[in-house]
C-alpha atoms as a PDB file:
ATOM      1  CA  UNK A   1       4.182   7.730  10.986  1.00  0.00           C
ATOM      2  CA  UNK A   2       5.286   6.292  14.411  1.00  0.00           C
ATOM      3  CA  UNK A   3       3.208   7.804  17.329  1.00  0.00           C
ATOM      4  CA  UNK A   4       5.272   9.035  20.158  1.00  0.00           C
ATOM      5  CA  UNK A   5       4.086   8.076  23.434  1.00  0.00           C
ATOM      6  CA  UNK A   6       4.101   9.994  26.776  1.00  0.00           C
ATOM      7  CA  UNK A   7       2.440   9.076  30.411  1.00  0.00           C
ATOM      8  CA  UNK A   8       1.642  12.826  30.639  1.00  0.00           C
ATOM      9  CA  UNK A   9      -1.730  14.746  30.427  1.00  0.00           C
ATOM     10  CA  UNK A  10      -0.063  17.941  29.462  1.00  0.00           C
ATOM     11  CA  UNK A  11       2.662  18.070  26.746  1.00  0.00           C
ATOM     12  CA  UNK A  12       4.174  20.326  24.194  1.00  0.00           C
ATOM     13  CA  UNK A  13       3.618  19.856  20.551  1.00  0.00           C
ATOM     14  CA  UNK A  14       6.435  21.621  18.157  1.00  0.00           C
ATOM     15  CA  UNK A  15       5.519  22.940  14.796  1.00  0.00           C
ATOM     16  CA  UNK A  16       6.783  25.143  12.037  1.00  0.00           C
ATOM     17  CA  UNK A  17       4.887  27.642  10.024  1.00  0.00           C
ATOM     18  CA  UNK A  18       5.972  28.161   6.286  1.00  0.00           C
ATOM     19  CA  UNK A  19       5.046  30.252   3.377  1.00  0.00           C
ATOM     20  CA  UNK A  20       2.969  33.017   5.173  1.00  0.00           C
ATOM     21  CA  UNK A  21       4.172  36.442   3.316  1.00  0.00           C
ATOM     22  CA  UNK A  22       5.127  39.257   4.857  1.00  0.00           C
ATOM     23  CA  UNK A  23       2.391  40.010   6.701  1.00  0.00           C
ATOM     24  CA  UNK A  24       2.593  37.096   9.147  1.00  0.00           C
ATOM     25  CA  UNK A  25       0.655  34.994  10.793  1.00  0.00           C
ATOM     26  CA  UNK A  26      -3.181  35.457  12.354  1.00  0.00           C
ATOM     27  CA  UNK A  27      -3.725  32.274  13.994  1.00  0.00           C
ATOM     28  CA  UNK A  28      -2.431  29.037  14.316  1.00  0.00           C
ATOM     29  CA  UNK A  29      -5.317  26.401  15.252  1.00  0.00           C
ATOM     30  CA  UNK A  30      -4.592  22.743  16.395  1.00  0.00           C
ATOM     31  CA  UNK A  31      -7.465  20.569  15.263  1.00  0.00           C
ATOM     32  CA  UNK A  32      -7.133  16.587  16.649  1.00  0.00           C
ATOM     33  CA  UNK A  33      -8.719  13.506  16.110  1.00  0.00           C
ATOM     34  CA  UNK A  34      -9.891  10.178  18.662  1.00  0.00           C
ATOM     35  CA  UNK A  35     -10.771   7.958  16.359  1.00  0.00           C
ATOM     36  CA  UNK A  36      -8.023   7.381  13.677  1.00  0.00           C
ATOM     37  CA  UNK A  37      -8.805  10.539  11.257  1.00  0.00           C
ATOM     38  CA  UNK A  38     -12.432   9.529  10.621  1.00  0.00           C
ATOM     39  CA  UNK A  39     -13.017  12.669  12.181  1.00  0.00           C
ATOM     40  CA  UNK A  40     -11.282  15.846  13.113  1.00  0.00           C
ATOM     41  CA  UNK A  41     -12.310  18.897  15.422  1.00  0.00           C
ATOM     42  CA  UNK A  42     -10.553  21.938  16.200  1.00  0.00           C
ATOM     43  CA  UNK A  43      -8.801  21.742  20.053  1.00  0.00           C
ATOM     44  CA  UNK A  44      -7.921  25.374  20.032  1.00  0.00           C
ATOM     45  CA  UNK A  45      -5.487  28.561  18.796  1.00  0.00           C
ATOM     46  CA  UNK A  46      -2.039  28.894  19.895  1.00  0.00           C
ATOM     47  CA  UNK A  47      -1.904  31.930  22.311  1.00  0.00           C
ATOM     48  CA  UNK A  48       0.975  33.728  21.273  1.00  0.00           C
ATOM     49  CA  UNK A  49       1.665  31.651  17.905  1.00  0.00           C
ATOM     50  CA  UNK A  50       4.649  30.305  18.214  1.00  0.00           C
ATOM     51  CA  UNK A  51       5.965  27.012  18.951  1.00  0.00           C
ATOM     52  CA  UNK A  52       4.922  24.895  20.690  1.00  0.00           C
ATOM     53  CA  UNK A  53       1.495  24.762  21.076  1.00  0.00           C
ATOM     54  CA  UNK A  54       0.552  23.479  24.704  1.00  0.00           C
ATOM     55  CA  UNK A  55      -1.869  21.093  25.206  1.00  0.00           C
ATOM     56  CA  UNK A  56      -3.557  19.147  28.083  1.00  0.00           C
ATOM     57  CA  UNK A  57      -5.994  15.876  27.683  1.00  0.00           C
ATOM     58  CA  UNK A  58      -8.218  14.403  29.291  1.00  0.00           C
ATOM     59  CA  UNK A  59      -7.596  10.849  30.046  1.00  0.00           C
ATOM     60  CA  UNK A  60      -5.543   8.331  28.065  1.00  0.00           C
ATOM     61  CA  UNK A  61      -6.033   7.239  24.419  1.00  0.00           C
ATOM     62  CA  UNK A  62      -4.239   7.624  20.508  1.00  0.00           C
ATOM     63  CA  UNK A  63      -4.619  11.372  19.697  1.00  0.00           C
ATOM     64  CA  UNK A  64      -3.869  12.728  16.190  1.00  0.00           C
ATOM     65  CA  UNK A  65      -3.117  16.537  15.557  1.00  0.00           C
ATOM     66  CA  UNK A  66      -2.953  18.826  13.220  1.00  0.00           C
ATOM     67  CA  UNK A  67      -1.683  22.196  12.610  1.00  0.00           C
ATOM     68  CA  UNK A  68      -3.902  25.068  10.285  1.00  0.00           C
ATOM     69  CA  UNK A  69      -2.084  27.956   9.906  1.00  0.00           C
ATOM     70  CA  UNK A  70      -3.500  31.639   8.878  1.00  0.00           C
ATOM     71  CA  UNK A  71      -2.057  34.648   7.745  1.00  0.00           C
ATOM     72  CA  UNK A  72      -2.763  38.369   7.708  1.00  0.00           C
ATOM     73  CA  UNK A  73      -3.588  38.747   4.137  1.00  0.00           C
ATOM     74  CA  UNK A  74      -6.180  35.806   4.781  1.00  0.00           C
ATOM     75  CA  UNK A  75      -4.641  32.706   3.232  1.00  0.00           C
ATOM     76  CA  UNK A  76      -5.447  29.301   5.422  1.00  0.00           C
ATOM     77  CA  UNK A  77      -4.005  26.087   4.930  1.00  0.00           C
ATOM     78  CA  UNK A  78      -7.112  23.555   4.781  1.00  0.00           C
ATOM     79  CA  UNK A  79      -8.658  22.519   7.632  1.00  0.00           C
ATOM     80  CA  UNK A  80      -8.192  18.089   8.033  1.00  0.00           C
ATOM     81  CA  UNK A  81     -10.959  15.901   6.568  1.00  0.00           C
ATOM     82  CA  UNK A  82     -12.573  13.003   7.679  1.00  0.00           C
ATOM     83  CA  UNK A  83      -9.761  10.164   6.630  1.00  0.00           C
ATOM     84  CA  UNK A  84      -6.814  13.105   6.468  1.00  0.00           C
ATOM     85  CA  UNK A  85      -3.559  11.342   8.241  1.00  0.00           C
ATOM     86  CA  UNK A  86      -2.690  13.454  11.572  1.00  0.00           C
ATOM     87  CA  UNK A  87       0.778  15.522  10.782  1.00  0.00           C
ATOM     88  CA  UNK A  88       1.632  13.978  14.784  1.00  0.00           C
ATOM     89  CA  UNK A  89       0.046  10.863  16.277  1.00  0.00           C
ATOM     90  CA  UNK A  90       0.415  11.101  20.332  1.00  0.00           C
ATOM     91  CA  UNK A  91      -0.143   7.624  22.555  1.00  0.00           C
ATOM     92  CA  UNK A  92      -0.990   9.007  26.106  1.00  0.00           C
ATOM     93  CA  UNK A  93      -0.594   6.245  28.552  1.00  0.00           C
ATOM     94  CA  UNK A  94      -0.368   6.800  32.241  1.00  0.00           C
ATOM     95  CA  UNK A  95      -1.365   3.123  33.216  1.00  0.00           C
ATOM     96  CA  UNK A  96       1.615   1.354  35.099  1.00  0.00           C
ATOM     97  CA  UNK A  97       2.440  -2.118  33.561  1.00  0.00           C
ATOM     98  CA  UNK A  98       1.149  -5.135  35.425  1.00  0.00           C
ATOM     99  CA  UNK A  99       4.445  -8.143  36.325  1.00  0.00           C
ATOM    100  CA  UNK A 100       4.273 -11.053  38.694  1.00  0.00           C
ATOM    101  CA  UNK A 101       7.097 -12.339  39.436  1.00  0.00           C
ATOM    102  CA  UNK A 102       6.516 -16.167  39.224  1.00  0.00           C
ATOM    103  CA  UNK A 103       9.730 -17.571  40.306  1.00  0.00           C
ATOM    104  CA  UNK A 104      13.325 -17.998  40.336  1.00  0.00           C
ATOM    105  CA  UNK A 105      14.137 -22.116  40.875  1.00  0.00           C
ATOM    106  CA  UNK A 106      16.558 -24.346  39.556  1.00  0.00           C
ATOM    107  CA  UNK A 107      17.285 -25.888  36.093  1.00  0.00           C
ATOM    108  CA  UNK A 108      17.527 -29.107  35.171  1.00  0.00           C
ATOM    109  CA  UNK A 109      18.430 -31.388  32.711  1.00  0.00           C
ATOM    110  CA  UNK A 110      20.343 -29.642  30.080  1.00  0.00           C
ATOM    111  CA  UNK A 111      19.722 -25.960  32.462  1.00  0.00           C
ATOM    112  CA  UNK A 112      21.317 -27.481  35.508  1.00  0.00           C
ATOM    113  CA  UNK A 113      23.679 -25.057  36.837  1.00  0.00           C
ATOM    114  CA  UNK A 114      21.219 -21.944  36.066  1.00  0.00           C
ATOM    115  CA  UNK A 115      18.845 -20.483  37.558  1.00  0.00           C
ATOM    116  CA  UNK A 116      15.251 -19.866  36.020  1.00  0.00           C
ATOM    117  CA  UNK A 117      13.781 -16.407  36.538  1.00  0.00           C
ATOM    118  CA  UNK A 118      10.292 -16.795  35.259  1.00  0.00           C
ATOM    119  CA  UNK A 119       7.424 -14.098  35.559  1.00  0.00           C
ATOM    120  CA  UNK A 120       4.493 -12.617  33.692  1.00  0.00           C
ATOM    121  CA  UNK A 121       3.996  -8.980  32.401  1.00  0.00           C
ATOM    122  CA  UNK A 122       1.279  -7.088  30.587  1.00  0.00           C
ATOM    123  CA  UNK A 123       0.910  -3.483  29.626  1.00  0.00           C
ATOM    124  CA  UNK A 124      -1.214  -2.714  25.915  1.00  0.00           C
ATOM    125  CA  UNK A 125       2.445  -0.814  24.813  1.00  0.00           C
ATOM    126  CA  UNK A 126       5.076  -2.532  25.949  1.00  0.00           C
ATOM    127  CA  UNK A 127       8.079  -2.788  23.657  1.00  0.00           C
ATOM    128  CA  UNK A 128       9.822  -5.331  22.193  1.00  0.00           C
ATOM    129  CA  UNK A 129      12.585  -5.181  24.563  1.00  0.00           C
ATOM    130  CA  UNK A 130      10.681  -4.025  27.835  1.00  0.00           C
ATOM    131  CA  UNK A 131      12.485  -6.540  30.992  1.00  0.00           C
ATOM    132  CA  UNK A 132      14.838  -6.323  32.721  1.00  0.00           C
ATOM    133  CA  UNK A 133      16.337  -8.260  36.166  1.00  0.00           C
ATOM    134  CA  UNK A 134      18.300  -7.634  39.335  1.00  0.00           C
ATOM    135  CA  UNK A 135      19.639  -9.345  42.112  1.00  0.00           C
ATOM    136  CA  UNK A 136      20.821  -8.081  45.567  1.00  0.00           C
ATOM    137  CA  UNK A 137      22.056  -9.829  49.187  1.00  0.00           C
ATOM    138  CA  UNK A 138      19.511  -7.580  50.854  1.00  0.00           C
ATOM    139  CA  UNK A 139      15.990  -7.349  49.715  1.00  0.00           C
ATOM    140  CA  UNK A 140      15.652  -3.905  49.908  1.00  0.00           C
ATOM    141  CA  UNK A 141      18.866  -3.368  47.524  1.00  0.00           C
ATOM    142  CA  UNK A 142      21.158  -2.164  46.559  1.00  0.00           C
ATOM    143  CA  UNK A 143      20.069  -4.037  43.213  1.00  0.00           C
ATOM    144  CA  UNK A 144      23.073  -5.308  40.472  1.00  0.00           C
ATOM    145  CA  UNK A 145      21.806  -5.653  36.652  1.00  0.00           C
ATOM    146  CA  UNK A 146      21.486  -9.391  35.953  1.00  0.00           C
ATOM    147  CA  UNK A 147      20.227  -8.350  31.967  1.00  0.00           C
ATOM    148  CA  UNK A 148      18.643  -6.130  30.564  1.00  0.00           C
ATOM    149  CA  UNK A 149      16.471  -4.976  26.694  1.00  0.00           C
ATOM    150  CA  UNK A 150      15.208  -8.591  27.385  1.00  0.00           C
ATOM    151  CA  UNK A 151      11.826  -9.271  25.597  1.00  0.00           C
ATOM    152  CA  UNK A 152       8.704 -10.284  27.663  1.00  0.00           C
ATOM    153  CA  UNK A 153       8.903 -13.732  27.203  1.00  0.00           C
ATOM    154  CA  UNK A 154       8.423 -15.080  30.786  1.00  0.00           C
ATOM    155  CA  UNK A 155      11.261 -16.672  31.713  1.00  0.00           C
ATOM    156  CA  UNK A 156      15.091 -16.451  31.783  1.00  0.00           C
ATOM    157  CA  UNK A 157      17.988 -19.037  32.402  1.00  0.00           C
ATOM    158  CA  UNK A 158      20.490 -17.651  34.828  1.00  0.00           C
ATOM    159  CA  UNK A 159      24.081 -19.212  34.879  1.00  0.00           C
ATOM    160  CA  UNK A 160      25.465 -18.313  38.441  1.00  0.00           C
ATOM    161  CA  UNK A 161      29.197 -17.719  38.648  1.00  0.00           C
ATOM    162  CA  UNK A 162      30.950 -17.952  42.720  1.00  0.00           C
ATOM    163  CA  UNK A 163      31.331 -14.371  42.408  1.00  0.00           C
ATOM    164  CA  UNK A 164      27.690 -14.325  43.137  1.00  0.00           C
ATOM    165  CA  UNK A 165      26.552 -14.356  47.221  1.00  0.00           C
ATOM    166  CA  UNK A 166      25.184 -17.342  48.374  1.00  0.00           C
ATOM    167  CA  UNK A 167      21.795 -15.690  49.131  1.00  0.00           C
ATOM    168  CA  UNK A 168      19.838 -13.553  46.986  1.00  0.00           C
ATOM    169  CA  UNK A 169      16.630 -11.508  46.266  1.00  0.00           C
ATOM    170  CA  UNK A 170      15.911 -11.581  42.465  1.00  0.00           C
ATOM    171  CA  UNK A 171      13.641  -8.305  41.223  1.00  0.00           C
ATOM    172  CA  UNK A 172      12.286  -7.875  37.976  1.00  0.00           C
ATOM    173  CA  UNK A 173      11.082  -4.581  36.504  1.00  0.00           C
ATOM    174  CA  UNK A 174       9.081  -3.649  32.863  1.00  0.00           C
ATOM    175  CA  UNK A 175       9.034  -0.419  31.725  1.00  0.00           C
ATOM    176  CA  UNK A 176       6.085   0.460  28.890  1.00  0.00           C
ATOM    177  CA  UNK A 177       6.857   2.716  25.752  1.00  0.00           C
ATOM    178  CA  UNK A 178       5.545   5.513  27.362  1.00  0.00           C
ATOM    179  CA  UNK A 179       8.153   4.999  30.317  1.00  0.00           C
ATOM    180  CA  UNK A 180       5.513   3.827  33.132  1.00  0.00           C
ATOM    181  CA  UNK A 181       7.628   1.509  35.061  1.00  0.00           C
ATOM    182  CA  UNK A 182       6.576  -1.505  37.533  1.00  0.00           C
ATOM    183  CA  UNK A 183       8.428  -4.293  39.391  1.00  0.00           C
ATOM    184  CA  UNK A 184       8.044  -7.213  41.343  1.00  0.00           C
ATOM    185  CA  UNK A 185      10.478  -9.592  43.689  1.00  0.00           C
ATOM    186  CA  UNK A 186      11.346 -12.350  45.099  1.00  0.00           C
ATOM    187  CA  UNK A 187      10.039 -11.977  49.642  1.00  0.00           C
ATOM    188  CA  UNK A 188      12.477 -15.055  50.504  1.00  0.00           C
ATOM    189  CA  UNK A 189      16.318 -15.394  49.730  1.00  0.00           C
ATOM    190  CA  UNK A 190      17.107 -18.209  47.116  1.00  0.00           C
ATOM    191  CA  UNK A 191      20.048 -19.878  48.272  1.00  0.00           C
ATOM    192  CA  UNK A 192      22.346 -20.523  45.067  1.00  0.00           C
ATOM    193  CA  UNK A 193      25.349 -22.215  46.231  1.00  0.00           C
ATOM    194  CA  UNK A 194      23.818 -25.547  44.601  1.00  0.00           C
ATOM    195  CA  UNK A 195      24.414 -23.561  41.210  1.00  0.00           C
ATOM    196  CA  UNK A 196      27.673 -23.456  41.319  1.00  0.00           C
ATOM    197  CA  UNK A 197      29.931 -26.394  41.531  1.00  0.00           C
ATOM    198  CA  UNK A 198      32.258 -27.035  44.247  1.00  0.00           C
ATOM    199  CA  UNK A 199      34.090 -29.754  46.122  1.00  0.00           C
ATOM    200  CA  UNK A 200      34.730 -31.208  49.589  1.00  0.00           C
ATOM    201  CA  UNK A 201      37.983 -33.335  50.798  1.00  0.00           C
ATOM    202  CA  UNK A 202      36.489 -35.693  52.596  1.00  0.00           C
ATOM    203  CA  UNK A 203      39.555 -37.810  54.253  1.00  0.00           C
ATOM    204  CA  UNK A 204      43.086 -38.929  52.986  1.00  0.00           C
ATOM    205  CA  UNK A 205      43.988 -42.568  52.203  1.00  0.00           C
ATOM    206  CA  UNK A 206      47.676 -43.148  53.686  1.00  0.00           C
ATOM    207  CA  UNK A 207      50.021 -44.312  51.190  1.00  0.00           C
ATOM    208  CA  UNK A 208      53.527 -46.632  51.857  1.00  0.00           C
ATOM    209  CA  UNK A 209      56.357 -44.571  51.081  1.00  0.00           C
ATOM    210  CA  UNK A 210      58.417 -46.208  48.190  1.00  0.00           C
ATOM    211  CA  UNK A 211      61.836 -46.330  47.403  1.00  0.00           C
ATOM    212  CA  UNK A 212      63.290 -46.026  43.975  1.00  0.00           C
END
C-alpha cells in the first residue's frame, strides 16, 4: 500500500465499520505501529465512534494504523500482530526541503543560445517530479513559470526567445511529497540579450547607379 504523506501533526484518519449486528458498535480502537509492523500498540478509542478518528503525533516519522472494531454483543475484530501490514501507512514530514541555487550561466558548444539553470536539492521524500523554475524583471516578482514537474536532476538548459526582458532574476522552488515547499534565487540580474541572436547595420557601401 502507498503511504500518504502530510506535514501535519494532527490529521484525520477515515474508516468504515462492517458486519457489527444490530446491536452496534462498543468501541472502535486505533492501534499503530513505528517500526514497520514488528510491533503494534493501541493509540486510543474513537470518542464518539464514528469516522474519522482524530489523531495528533508527536514528531515526524512512518506511522502505520489500524482499526479494531467492537460490538455490543461482544464480537472484536483481532487486535494486529507483530508483522500484521497496517490497513493505512501515514509519512509525517514537516521538514522543509533544502535547494541551492547554483547558477544560471551560459551554454556552449552545442547549448549556445540557452541558458543553464543549475542547482542542488535534497529532502528524504521528494518526488520524482519535485522542481520547478521562474523568472521575473524584478527580483522580488512577479515570477512567470519557466517549467515545471521537472525531476531533481540539477540542472536545466534554457532556450531564451526576444520575448524575454533583457534582465532577469531566475528562482527555483522544490516542493516534497508531503507539500513542504522551499526556494532559492538568483541576488544579481543575468543579462540575456547574448542568448538571443540579433544584428547591427553597421554602415552602407555606395553603389553606381546602372543603366539597363
Amino acid at each position: 500500500m502507498e503511504p500518504i504523506y502530510t506535514n501535519r501533526l494532527r490529521f484525520g484518519l477515515e474508516y468504515d465499520v462492517n458486519t457489527v449486528g444490530a446491536g452496534g458498535v462498543s468501541e472502535v480502537e486505533l492501534w499503530a505501529t513505528r517500526d514497520g509492523g514488528a510491533s503494534w500498540s493501541r493509540w486510543g478509542a474513537d470518542p464518539d465512534r464514528r469516522s474519522p478518528f482524530e489523531v495528533e503525533v508527536d514528531g515526524e516519522g512512518v506511522f502505520g494504523f489500524r482499526i479494531v472494531v467492537m460490538s455490543r454483543g461482544g464480537l472484536a475484530s483481532r487486535p494486529p500482530q507483530p508483522g500484521d501490514e497496517a490497513d493505512q501507512w501515514v509519512v509525517v514530514d514537516a521538514t522543509e526541503p533544502r535547494v541551492v541555487l547554483r547558477g544560471a550561466g551560459y551554454g556552449s558548444e552545442e547549448r549556445v543560445g540557452q541558458l543553464e539553470i543549475t542547482w542542488e536539492a535534497s529532502d528524504a521524500n521528494l518526488t520524482e517530479k519535485s522542481v520547478t523554475l521562474y523568472y521575473s524583471d524584478r527580483e522580488d516578482g512577479p515570477w512567470t513559470r519557466i517549467v515545471g514537474d521537472l525531476a531533481n536532476q540539477g540542472a536545466y538548459f534554457w532556450r531564451v526567445d526576444s520575448r524575454i526582458p533583457p534582465r532577469i532574476f531566475i528562482k527555483v522552488e522544490v516542493r516534497d511529497g508531503a507539500g513542504n515547499l522551499s526556494a532559492d534565487q538568483t541576488r544579481e540580474a543575468i543579462r540575456v540579450e547574448g542568448l538571443v541572436p540579433s544584428g547591427k547595420i553597421r554602415r552602407i557601401i555606395p553603389r553606381e547607379s546602372g543603366n539597363e
